[in-house]
Protein backbone atom coordinates (compact mmCIF):
# COMPACT_ATOMS: atom_id res chain seq x y z
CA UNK A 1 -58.78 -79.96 8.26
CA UNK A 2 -56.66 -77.07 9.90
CA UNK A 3 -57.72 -73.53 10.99
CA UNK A 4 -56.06 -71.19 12.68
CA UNK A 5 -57.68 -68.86 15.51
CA UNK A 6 -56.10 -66.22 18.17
CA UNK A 7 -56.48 -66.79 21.76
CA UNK A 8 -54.99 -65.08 24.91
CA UNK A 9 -52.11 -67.58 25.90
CA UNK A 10 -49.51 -66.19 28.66
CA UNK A 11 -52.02 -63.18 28.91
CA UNK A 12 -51.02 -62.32 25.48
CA UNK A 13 -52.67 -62.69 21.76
CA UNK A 14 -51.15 -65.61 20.07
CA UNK A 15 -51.54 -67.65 16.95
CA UNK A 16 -52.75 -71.27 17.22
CA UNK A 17 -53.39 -73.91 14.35
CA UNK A 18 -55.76 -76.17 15.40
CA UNK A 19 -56.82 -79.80 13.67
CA UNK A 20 -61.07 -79.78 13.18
CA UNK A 21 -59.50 -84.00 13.74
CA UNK A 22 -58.33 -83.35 16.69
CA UNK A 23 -58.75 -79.97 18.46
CA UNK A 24 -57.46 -80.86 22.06
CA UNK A 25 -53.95 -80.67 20.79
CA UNK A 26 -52.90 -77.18 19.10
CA UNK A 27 -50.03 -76.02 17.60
CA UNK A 28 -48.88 -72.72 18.80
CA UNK A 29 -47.70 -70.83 15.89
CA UNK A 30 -46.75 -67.32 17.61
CA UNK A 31 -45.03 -66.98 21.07
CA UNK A 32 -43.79 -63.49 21.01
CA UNK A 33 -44.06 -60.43 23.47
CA UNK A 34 -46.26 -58.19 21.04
CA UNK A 35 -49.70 -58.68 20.36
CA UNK A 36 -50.59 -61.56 16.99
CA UNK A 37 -53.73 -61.49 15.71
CA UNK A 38 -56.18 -61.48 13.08
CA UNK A 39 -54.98 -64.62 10.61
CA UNK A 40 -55.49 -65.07 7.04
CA UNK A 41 -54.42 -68.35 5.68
CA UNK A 42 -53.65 -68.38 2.15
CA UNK A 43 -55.46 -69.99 -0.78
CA UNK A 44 -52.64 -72.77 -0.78
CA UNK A 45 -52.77 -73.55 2.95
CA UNK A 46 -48.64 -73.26 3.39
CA UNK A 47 -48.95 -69.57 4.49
CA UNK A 48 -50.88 -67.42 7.09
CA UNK A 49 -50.96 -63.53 7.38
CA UNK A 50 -51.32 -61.69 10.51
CA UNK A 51 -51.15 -58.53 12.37
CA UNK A 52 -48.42 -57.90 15.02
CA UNK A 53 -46.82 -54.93 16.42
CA UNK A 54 -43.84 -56.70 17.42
CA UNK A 55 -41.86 -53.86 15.73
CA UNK A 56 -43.42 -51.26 17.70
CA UNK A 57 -45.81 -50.53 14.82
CA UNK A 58 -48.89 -52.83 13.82
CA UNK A 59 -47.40 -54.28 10.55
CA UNK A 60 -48.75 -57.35 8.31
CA UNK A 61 -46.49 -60.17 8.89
CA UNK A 62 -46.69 -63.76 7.02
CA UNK A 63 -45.58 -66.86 8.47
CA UNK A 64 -44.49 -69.33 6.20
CA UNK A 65 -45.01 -73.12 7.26
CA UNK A 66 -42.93 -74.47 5.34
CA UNK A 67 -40.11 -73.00 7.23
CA UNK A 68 -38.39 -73.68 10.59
CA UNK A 69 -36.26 -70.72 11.01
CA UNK A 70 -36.62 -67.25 9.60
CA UNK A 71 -40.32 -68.66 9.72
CA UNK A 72 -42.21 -64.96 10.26
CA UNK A 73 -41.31 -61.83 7.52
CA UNK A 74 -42.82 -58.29 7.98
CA UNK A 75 -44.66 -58.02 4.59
CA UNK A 76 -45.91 -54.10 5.33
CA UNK A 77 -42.54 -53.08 7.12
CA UNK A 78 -43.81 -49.33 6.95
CA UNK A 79 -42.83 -47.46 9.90
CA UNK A 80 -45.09 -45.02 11.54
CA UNK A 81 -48.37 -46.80 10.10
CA UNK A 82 -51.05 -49.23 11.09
CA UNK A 83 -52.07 -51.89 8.98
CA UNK A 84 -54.52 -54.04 9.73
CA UNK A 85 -57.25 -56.44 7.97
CA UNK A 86 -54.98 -58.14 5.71
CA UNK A 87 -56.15 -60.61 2.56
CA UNK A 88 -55.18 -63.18 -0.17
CA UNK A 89 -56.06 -62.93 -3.69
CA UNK A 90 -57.37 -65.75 -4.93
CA UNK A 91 -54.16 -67.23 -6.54
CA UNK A 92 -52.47 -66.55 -3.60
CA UNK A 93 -49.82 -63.57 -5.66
CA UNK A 94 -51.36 -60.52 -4.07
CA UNK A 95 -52.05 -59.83 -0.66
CA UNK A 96 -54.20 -56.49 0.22
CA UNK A 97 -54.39 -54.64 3.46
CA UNK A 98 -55.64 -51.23 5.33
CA UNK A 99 -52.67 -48.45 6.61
CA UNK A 100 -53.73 -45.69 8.76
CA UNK A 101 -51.03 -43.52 8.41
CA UNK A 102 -51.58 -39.61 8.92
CA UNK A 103 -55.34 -39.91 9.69
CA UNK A 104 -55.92 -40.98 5.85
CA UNK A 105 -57.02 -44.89 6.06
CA UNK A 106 -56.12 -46.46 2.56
CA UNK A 107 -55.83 -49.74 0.76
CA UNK A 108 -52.16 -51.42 0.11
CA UNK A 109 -51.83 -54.13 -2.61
CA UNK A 110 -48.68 -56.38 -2.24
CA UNK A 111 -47.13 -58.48 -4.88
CA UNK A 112 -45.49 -61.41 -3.55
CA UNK A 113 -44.09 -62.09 -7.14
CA UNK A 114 -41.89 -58.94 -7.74
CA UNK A 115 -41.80 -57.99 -3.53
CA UNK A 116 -43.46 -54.24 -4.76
CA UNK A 117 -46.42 -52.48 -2.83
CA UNK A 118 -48.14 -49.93 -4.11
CA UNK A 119 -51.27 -47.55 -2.62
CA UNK A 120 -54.56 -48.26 -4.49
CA UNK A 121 -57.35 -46.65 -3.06
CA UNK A 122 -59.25 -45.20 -0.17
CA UNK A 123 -60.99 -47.44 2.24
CA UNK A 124 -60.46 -49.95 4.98
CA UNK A 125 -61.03 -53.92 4.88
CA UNK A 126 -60.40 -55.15 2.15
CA UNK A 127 -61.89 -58.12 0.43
CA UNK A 128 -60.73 -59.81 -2.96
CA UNK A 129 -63.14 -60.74 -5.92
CA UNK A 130 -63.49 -64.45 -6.40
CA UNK A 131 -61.37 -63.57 -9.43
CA UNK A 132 -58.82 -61.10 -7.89
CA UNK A 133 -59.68 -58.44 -10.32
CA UNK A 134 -61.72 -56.47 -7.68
CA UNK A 135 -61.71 -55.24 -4.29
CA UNK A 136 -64.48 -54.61 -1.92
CA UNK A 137 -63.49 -52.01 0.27
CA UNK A 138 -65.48 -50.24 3.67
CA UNK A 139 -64.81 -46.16 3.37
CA UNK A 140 -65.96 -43.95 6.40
CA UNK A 141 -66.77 -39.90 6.73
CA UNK A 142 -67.80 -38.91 9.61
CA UNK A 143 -71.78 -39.25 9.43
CA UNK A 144 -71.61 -42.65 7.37
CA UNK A 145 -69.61 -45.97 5.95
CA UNK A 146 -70.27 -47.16 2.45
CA UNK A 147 -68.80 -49.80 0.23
CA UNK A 148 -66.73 -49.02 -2.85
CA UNK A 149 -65.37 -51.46 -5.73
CA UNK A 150 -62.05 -50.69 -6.87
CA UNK A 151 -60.23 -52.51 -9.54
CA UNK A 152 -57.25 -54.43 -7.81
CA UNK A 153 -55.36 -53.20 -10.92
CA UNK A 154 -55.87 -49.57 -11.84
CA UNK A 155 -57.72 -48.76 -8.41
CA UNK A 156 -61.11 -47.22 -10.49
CA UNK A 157 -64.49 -47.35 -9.04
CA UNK A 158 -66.41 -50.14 -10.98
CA UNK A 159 -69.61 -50.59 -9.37
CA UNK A 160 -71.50 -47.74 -7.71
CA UNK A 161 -71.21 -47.01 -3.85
CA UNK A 162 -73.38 -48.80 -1.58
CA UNK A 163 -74.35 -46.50 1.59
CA UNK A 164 -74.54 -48.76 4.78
CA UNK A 165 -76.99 -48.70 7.79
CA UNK A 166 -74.37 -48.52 10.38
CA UNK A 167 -70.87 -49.53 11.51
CA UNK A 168 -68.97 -52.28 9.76
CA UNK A 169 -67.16 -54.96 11.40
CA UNK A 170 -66.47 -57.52 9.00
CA UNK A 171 -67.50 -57.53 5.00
CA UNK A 172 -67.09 -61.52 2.97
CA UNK A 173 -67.44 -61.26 -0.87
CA UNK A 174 -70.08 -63.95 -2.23
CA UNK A 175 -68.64 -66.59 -3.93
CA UNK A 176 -71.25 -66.10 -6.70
CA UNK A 177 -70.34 -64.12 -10.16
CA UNK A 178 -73.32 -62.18 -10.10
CA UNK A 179 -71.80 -58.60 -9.41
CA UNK A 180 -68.63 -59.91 -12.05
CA UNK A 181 -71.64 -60.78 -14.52
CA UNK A 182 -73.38 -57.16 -14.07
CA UNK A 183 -70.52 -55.01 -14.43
CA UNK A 184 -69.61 -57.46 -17.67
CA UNK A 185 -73.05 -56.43 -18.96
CA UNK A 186 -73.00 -53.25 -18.04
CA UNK A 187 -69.22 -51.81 -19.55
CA UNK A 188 -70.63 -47.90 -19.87
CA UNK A 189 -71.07 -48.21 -15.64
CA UNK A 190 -68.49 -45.04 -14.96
CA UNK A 191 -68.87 -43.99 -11.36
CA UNK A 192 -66.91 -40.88 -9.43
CA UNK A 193 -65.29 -41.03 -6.19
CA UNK A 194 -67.32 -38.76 -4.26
C-alpha cells in the first residue's frame, strides 16, 4: 500500500513515501542539500535504495525504516565513481548496481550478509533474475547497446547477447521462468564476451 517516488521539493530531488490509501499526505523520507533519487524498495518493504551525491560523489545509499537515527548508510562509499541504477535480489541479500569509474561502466554486486562488494561484469542497469542467480545487464559501444546475462555468481555469459534497436532507458526482467527454463535445457549454451 506504500510506494515511494522522487519529486522536486525545496527546488531539490527528494524522497517521498506515499500511501496508494491516502496519497494527499506523504512522508518525506530525504531532506538533504544533494540531489536523492532513483528508489528501490526492497523485497521486504523495511528498506529503500537510492542514489545521492551527498558525499560529493553519486554513491548508492540505503535507508533503513526501521531506524530513527543513523537512518541513511552509503552502501557504494567508493570515491571518485558514479553509481547509479541500483537493485534487490530477490531475497533481499544482494543488492547490484552500475559504477562509472575511469570511463569503464561496470556492474557491482553487494552482499548485505558479509558487508563485501565485488566487480562482476561489464554493463550498466542491472536487473536481478526472479531467482537471483542472473543478471540482465544493458552494455554500450559506441555504434550500439545490447543485453548480456551474467551469472550473479561467477559473472559468465549464460544466454547469448541480444543487439537492441536503439537507446535504453529502463530494462524489467519478466516474472516468467521461461529464459531460466531454456538455459536449464540447453546446459552446452557457452557464449564469449565479444
Amino acid at each position: 500500500n506504500w510506494i515511494v517516488i522522487e519529486s522536486y521539493l525545496d527546488d531539490n530531488l527528494e524522497l517521498q513515501i506515499v500511501s496508494t490509501i491516502n496519497p494527499q499526505d506523504p512522508i518525506r523520507l530525504t531532506e538533504d542539500q544533494a540531489a536523492d533519487h532513483s528508489p528501490a524498495w526492497s523485497p521486504e518493504g523495511r528498506s529503500i535504495l537510492f542514489v545521492s551525491d551527498r558525499t560529493g560523489d553519486q554513491e548508492i545509499w540505503l535507508a533503513d525504516l526501521d531506524s530513527s537515527e543513523n537512518r541513511f548508510t552509503n552502501i557504494s562509499n567508493q570515491p571518485d565513481a558514479q553509481d547509479h541504477a541500483p537493485a534487490w535480489s530477490p531475497n533481499g541479500d544482494q543488492i547490484a548496481w552500475s559504477t562509472l569509474r575511469d570511463g569503464l561502466e561496470q556492474i557491482v554486486i553487494y552482499s548485505l550478509i558479509d558487508k563485501t562488494s565485488r566487480i562482476i561484469a561489464p554493463g550498466s542497469q542491472p536487473v536481478f533474475s526472479p531467482d537471483g542467480s542472473m543478471l540482465l545487464v544493458v552494455n554500450e559501444t559506441p555504434n550500439s547497446e545490447f543485453l548480456t546475462v551474467f551469472s550473479s555468481i561467477t559473472g559468465k555469459i549464460l544466454y547469448p547477447i541480444v543487439i537492441l534497436p536503439g537507446a535504453t532507458q529502463s530494462i524489467s526482467w519478466n516474472i516468467s521462468t521461461a529464459l531460466q527454463q531454456w538455459l536449464t535445457n540447453n546446459p552446452s549454451i557457452n557464449v564469449e564476451y565479444p
